[in-house]
Protein backbone atom coordinates (compact mmCIF):
# COMPACT_ATOMS: atom_id res chain seq x y z
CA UNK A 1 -27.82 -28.57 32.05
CA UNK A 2 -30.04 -25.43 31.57
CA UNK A 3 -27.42 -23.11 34.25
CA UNK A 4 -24.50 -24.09 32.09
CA UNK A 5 -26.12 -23.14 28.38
CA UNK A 6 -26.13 -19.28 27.58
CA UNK A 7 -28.11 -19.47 24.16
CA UNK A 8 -30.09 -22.44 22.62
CA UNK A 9 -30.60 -23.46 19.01
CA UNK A 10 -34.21 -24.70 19.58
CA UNK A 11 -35.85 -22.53 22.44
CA UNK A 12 -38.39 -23.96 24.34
CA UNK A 13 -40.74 -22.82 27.89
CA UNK A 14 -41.45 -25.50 29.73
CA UNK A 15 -38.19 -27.22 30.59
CA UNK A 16 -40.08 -30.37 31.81
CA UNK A 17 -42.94 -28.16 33.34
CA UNK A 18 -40.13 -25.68 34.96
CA UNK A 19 -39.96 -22.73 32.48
CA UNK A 20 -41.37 -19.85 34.93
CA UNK A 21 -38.74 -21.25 37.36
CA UNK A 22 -35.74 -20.93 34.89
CA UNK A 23 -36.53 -17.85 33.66
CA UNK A 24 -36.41 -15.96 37.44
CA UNK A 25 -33.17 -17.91 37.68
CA UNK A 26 -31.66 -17.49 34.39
CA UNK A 27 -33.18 -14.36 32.72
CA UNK A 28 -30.18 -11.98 32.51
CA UNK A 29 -28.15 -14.88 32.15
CA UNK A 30 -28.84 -16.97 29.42
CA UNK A 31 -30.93 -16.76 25.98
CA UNK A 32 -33.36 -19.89 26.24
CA UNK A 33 -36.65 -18.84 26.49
CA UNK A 34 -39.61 -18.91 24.03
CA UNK A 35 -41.59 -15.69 23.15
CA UNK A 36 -43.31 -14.76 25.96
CA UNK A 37 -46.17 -11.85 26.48
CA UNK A 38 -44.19 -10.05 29.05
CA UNK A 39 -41.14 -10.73 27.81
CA UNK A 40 -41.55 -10.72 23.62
CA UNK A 41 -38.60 -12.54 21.95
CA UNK A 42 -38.66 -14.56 18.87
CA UNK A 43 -41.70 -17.28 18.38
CA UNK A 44 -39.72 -20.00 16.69
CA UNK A 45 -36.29 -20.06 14.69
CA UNK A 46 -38.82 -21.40 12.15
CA UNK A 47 -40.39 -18.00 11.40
CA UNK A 48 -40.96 -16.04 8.29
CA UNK A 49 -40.65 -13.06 10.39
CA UNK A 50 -37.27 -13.68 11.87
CA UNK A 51 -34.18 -13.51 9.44
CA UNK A 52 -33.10 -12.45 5.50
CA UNK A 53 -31.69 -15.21 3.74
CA UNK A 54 -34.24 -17.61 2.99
CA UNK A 55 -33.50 -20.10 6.04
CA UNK A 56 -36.96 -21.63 7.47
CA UNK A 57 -38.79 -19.47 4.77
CA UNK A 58 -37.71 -16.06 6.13
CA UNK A 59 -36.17 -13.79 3.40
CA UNK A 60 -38.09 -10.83 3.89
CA UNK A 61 -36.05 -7.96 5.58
CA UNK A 62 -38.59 -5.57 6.46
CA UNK A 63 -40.46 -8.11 8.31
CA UNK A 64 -36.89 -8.65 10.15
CA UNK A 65 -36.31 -5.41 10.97
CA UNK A 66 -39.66 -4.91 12.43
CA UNK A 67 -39.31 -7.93 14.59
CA UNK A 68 -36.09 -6.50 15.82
CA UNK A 69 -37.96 -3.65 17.05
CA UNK A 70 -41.45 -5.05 18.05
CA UNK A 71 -39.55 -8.11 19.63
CA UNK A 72 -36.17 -8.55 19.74
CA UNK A 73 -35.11 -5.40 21.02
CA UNK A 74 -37.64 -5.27 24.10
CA UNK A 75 -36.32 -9.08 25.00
CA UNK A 76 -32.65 -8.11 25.12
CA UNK A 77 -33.68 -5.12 26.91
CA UNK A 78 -35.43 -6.96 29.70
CA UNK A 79 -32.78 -9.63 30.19
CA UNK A 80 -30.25 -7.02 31.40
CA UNK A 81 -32.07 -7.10 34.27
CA UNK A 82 -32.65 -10.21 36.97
CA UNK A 83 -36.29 -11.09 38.05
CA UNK A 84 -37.36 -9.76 41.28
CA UNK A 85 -41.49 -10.67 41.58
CA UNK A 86 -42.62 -12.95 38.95
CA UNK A 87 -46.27 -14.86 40.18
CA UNK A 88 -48.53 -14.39 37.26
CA UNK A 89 -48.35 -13.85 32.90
CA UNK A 90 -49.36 -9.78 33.47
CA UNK A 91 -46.70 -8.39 35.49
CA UNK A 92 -42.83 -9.16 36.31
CA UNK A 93 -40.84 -7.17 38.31
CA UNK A 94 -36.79 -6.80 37.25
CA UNK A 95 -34.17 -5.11 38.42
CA UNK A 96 -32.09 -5.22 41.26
CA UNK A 97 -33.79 -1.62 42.22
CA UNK A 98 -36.91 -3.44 41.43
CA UNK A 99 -36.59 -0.31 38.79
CA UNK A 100 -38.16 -2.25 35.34
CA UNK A 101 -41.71 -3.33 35.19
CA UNK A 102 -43.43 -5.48 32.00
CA UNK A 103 -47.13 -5.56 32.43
CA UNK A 104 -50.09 -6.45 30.53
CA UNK A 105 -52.70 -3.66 30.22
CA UNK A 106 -56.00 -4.35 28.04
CA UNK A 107 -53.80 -7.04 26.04
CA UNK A 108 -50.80 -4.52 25.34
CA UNK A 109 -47.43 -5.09 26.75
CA UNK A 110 -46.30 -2.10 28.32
CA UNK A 111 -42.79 -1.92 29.77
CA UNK A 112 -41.46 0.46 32.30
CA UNK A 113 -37.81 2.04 33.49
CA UNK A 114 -38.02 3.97 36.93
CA UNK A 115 -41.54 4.10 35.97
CA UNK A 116 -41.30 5.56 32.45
CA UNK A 117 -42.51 4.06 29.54
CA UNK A 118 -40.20 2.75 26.76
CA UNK A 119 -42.08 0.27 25.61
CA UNK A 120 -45.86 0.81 25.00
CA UNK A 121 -47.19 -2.09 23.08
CA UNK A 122 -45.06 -1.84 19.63
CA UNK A 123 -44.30 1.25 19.82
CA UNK A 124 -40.55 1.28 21.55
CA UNK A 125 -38.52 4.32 23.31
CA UNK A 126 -36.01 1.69 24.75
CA UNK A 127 -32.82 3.51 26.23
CA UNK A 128 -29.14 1.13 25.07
CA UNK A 129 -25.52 1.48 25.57
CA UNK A 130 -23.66 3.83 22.77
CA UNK A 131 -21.02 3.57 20.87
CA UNK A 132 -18.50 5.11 23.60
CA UNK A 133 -19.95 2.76 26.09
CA UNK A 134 -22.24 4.74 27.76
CA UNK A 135 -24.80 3.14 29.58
CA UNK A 136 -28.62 4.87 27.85
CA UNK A 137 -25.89 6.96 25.79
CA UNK A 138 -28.61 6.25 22.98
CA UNK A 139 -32.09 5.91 22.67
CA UNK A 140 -34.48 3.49 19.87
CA UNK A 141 -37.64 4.37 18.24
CA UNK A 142 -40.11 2.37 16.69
CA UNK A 143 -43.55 3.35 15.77
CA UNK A 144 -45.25 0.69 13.50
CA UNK A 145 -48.04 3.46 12.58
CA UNK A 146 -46.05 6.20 12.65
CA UNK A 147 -47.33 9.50 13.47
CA UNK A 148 -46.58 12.08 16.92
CA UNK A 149 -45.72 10.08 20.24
CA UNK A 150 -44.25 11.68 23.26
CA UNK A 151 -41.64 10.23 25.79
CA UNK A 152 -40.27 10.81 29.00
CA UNK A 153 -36.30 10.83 28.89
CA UNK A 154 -34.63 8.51 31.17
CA UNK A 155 -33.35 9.76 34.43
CA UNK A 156 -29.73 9.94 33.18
CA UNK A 157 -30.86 12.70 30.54
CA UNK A 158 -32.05 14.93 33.01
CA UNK A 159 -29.29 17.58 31.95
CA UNK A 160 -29.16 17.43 28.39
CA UNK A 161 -30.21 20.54 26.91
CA UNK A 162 -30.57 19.33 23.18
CA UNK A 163 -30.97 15.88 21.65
CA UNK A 164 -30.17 14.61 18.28
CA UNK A 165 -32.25 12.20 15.86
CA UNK A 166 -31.31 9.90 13.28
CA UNK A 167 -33.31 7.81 11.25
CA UNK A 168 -31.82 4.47 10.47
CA UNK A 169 -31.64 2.61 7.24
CA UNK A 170 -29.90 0.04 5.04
CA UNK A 171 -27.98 3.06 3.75
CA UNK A 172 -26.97 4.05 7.71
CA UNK A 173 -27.51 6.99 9.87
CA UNK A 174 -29.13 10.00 8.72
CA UNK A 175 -29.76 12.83 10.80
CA UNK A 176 -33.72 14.26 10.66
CA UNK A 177 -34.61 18.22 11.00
CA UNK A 178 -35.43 19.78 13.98
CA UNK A 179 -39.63 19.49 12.80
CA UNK A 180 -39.20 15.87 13.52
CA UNK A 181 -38.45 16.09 17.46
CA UNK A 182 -38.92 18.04 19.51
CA UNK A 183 -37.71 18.79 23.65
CA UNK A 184 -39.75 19.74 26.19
CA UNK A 185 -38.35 19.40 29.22
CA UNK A 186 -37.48 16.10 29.82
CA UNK A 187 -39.78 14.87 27.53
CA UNK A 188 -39.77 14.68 23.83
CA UNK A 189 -42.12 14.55 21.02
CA UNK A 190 -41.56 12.61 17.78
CA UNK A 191 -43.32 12.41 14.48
CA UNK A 192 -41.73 9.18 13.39
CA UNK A 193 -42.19 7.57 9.12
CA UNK A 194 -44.45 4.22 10.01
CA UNK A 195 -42.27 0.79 10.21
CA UNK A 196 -38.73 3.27 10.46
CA UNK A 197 -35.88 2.81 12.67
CA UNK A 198 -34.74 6.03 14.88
CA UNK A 199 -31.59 6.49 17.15
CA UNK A 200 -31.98 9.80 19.53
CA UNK A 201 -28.10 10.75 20.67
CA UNK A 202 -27.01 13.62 23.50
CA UNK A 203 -25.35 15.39 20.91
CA UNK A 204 -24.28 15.08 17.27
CA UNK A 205 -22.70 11.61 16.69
CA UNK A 206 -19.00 11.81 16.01
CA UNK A 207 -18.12 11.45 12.55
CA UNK A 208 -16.57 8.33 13.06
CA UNK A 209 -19.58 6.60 14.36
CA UNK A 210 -21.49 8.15 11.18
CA UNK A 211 -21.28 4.73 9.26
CA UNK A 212 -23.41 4.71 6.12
CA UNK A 213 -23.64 2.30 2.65
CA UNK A 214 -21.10 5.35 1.06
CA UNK A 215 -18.74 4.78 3.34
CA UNK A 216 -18.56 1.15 4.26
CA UNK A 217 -15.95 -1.38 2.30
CA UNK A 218 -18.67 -3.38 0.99
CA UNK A 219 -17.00 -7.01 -0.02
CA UNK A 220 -13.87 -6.62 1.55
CA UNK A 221 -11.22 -9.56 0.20
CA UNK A 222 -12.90 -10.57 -3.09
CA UNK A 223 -11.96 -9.83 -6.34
CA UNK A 224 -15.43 -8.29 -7.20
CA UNK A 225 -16.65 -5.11 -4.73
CA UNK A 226 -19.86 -4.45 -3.27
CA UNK A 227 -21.64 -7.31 -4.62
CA UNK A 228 -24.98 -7.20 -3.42
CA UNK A 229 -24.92 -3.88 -4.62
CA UNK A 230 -25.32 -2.54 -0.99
CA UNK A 231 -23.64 0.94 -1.41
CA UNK A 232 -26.62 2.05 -3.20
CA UNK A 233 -24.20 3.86 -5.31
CA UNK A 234 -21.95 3.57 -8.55
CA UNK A 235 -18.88 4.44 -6.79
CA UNK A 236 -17.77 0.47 -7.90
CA UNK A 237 -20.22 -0.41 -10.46
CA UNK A 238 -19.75 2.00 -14.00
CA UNK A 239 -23.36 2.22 -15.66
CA UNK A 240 -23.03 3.23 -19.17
CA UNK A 241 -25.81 3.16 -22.19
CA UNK A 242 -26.49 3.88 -25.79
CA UNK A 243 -29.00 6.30 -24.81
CA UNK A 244 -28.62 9.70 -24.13
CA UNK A 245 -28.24 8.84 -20.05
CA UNK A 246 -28.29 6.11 -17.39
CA UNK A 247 -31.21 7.18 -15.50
CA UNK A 248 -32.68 3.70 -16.34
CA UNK A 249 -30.16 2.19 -14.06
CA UNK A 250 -31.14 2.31 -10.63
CA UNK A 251 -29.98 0.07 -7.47
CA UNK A 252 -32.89 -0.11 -5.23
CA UNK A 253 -34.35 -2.38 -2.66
CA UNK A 254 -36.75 -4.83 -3.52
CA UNK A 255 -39.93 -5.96 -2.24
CA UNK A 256 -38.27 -7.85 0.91
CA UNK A 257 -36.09 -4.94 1.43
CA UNK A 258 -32.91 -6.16 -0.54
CA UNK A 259 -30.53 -4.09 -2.63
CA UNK A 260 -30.90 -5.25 -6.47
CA UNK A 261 -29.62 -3.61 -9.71
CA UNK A 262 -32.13 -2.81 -12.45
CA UNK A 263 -32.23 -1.92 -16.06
CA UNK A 264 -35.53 -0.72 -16.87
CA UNK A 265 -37.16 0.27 -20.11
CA UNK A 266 -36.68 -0.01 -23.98
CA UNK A 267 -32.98 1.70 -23.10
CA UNK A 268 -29.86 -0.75 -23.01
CA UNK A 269 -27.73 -0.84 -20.19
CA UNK A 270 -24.45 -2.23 -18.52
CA UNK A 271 -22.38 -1.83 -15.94
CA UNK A 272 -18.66 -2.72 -15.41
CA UNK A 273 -16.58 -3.03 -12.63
CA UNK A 274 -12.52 -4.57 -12.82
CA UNK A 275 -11.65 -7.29 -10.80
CA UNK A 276 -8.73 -7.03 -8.69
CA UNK A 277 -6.39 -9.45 -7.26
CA UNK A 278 -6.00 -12.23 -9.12
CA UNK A 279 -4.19 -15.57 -9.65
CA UNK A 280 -2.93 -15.48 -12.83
CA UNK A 281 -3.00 -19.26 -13.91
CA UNK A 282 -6.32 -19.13 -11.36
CA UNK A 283 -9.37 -20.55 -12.47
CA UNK A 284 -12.26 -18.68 -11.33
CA UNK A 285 -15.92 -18.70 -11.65
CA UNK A 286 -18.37 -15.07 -11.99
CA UNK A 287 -22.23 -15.48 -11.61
CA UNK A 288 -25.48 -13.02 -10.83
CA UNK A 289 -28.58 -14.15 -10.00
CA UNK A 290 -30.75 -12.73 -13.08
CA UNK A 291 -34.48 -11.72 -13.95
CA UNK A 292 -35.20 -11.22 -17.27
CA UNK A 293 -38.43 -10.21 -19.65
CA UNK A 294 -39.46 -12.87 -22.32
CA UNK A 295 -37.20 -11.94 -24.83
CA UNK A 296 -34.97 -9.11 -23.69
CA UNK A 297 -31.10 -10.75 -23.43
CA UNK A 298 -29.16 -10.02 -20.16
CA UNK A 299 -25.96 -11.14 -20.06
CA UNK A 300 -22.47 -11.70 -17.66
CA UNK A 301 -19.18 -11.15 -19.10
CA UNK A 302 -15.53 -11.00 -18.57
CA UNK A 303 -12.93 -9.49 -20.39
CA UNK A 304 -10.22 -11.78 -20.00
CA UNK A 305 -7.02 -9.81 -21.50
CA UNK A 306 -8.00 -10.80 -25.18
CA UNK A 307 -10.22 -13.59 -24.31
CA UNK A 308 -13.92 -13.02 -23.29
CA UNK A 309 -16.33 -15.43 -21.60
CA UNK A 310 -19.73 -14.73 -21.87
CA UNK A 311 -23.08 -16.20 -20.88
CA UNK A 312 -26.88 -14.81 -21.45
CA UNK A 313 -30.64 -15.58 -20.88
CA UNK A 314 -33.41 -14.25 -22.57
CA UNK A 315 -36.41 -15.82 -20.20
CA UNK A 316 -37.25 -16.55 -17.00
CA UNK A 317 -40.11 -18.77 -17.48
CA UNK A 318 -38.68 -21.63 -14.82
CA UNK A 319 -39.69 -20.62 -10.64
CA UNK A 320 -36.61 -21.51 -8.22
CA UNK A 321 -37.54 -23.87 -6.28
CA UNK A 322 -34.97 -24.63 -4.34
CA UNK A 323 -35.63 -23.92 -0.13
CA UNK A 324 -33.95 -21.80 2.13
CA UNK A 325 -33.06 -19.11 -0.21
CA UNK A 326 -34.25 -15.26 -0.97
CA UNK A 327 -34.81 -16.67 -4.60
CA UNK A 328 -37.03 -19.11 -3.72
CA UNK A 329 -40.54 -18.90 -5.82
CA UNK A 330 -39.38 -16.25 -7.59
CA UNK A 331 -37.94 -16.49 -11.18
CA UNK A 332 -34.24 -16.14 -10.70
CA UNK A 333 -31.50 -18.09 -12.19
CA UNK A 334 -28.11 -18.31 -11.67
CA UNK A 335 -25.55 -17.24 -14.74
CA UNK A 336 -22.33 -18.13 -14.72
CA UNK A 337 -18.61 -17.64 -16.74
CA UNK A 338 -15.53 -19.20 -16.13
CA UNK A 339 -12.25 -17.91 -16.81
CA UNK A 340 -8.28 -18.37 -16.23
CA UNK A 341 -6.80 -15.41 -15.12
CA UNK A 342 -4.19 -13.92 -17.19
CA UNK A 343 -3.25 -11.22 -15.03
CA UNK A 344 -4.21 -10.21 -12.45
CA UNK A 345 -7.31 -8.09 -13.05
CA UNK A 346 -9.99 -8.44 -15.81
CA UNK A 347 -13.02 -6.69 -16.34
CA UNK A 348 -16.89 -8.24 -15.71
CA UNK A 349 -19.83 -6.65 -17.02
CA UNK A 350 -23.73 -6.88 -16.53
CA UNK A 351 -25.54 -5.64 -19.62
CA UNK A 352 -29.58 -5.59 -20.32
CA UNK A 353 -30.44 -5.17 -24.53
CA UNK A 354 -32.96 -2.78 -25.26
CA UNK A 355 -36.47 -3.67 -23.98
CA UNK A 356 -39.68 -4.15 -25.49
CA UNK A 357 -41.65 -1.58 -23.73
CA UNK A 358 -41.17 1.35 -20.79
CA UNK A 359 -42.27 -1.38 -18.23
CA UNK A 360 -39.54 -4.13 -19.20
CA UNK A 361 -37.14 -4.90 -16.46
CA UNK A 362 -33.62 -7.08 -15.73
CA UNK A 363 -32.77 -7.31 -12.39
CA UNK A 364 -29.46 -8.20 -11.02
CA UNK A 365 -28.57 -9.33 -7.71
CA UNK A 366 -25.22 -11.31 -5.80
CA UNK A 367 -22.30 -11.55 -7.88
CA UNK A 368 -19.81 -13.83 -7.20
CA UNK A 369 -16.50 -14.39 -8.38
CA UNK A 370 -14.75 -17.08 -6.88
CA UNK A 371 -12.00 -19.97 -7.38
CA UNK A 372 -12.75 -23.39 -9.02
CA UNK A 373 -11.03 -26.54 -9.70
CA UNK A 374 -10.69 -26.12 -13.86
CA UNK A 375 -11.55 -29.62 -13.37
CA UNK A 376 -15.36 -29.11 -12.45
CA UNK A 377 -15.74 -26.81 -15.51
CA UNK A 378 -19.26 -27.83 -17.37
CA UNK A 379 -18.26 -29.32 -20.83
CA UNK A 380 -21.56 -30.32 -22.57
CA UNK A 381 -19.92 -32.83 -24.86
CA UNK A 382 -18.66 -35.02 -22.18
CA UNK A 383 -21.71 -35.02 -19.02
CA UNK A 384 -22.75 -37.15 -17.35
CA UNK A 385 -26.32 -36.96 -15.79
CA UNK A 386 -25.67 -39.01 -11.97
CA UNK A 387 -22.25 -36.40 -12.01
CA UNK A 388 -24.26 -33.55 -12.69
CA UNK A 389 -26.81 -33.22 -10.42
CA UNK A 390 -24.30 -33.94 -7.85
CA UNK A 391 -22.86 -30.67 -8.87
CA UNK A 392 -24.33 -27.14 -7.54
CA UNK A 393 -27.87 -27.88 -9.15
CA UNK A 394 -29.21 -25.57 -6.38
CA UNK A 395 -27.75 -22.48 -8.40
CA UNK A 396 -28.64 -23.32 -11.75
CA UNK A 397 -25.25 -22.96 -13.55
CA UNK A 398 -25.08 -26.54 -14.79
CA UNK A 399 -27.28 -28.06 -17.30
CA UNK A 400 -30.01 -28.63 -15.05
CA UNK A 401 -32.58 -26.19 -13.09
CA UNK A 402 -34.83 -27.49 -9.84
CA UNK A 403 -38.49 -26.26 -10.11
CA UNK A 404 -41.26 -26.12 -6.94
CA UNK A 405 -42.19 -29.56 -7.37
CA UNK A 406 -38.46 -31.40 -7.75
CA UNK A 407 -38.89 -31.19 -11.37
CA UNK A 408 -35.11 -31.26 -13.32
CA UNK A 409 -35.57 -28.92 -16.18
CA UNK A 410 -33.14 -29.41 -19.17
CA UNK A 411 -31.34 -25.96 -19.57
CA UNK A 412 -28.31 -25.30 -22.90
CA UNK A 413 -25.14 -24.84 -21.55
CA UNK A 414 -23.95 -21.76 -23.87
């Protein structure tokens, strides 16, 4: 069965004592194999270091991004290429020009292209296909350390006279000054940020392949727009306060490297976005995950043509326990409104009230606003406890919240 499966949920090496013997068969054709010296790849699906959203523990998207470099990226590189000499764990020999080698040199994995370096240990100069389909149109750098490396350009560069840099982010491409690289030759020098993403082009990139948080359509087909708050910008959200600005009101990334909105300080805040596209006669459901200070009220709203639904906290004393989440041990809770459309656009708003001191904090992240059965709509006066926790306990818009240890806390439906 291995020679008819291209990819594998659970990856494994020794196919019943047989893995070096698949992988010269089946390198550059199918994605099976366990991490590897010479060949990197993931360790496990079950690996903090390998995904965003909380499945298998992994939420953390710096770590992601710097396996993608460090060992994701050297992988796929290498199985573009078919195994030629293959006898012992420090050295393999790819390539149909026998033109790639991985080796192991004083317990670094260095890997080789027509016997230049583009991988040396984790720090990666590994040539890819562009955006016009151009095989090495484009080049990745990775230097976990950062600092000044130098590289030899690959063999298909030999006539480019200047070469372009852009550092990569959540927020896209953005091209570095001329201090940062440069060309000598056919080699060229970098001084790369430590743990940063780097694309080196021919030229300047064409405007359309310039895609950055400003101007991707963040959320495209819901009623709410950019709702992780990925655009790093208020071109959706409206901040507004009672104090003399909104510099309070920042979307940043987190810890773990994802986009959140906060309200800091003893200043108010709010932000307000209309929802478009509605059912009128639709029932729908808005909720934010929400961090709040002991005290300081945050609250979700929607402005409903004359009705409003509302719903606040003003704690976060319980930690989310539920697995395979970013929220997990942290204090996050889910709010939540519904409403029936009476048009077809209403307006939602986040607010913070004024904090205790400058180092109070709400943080937002993930709203949703989505359809519901008016049926399912919480009504405190007629629950039942065996229906309840049957219903979306995991987000904590019901009347009960799931702690680390499977305790059910209580919580007031408002």
């Amino acid at each position: 069965m291995v020679s008819h499966s291209v990819f594998a949920h659970h990856i494994g090496s020794n196919f019943g004592g047989a893995g070096n013997i698949v992988r010269i068969v089946d390198n550059s054709q199918a994605d099976i194999f366990a991490n590897h010296q010479l060949f990197r790849g993931a360790a496990s699906r079950a690996n903090e270091d390998i995904g965003i959203d909380g499945w298998q523990g992994a939420k953390d998207m710096n770590k992601a991004i710097q396996s993608f470099y460090e060992k994701i990226l050297p992988n796929k590189f290498l199985a573009q290429y078919p195994i030629m000499q293959y006898s012992s764990d420090e050295k393999a020999v790819l390539g149909n020009k026998n033109e790639v080698v991985t080796k192991m040199e004083n317990g670094k994995n260095i890997i080789t292209l027509n016997e230049k370096a583009v991988a040396k240990g984790n720090q990666i100069f590994i040539p890819w296909e562009n955006e016009d389909k151009e095989k090495e149109g484009k080049i990745y750098h990775w230097n976990p350390e950062g600092g000044t490396t130098t590289w030899e350009l690959p063999d298909s560069w030999s006539n480019v006279t200047t070469v372009k840099l852009y550092e990569l982010s959540d927020e896209g491409k953005k091209e570095v000054t001329s201090e940062v690289i440069q060309k000598d030759g056919n080699r060229v020098t970098i001084n790369a940020k430590a743990k940063t993403g780097y694309v080196l082009y021919k030229d300047k990139v064409a405007q359309k392949d310039m895609k950055t948080a400003d101007t991707m359509e963040w959320s495209s087909g819901s009623p709410v727009k950019d709702m992780g708050f990925d655009s790093h910008n208020f071109d959706e959200w409206k901040p507004s306060s009672s104090a003399e600005n909104t510099d309070h009101i920042t979307i940043e990334n987190n810890e773990i490297g994802n986009s959140h909105l906060y309200i800091k300080g003893e200043n108010d805040g709010k932000v307000t976005q209309t929802l478009t596209g509605l059912i009128p006669g639709q029932t729908y459901a808005a909720s934010v995950w929400c961090i709040t200070d002991d005290g300081r009220k945050a609250s979700i709203e929607v402005q409903n043509g004359d009705e409003v639904a509302v719903n606040y906290m003003n704690r976060s004393n319980v930690t989310y326990g539920v697995h395979h989440n970013d929220k997990y041990k942290t204090k996050a809770q889910r709010m939540q409104v519904r409403f029936t459309a009476l048009s077809d656009s209403a307006t939602l708003t986040l607010s913070a009230a004024k904090g205790k001191d400058a180092q109070s904090i709400v943080d937002f992240d993930d709203v949703r606003v989505v359809k519901v059965d008016p049926s399912t709509n919480p009504d405190p006066k007629n629950i039942r406890i065996g229906k309840i926790l049957k219903i979306q306990i995991r987000d904590g818009v019901h009347l009960y919240l799931r702690n680390l240890i499977n305790l059910i806390y209580h919580r007031k439906i408002l």
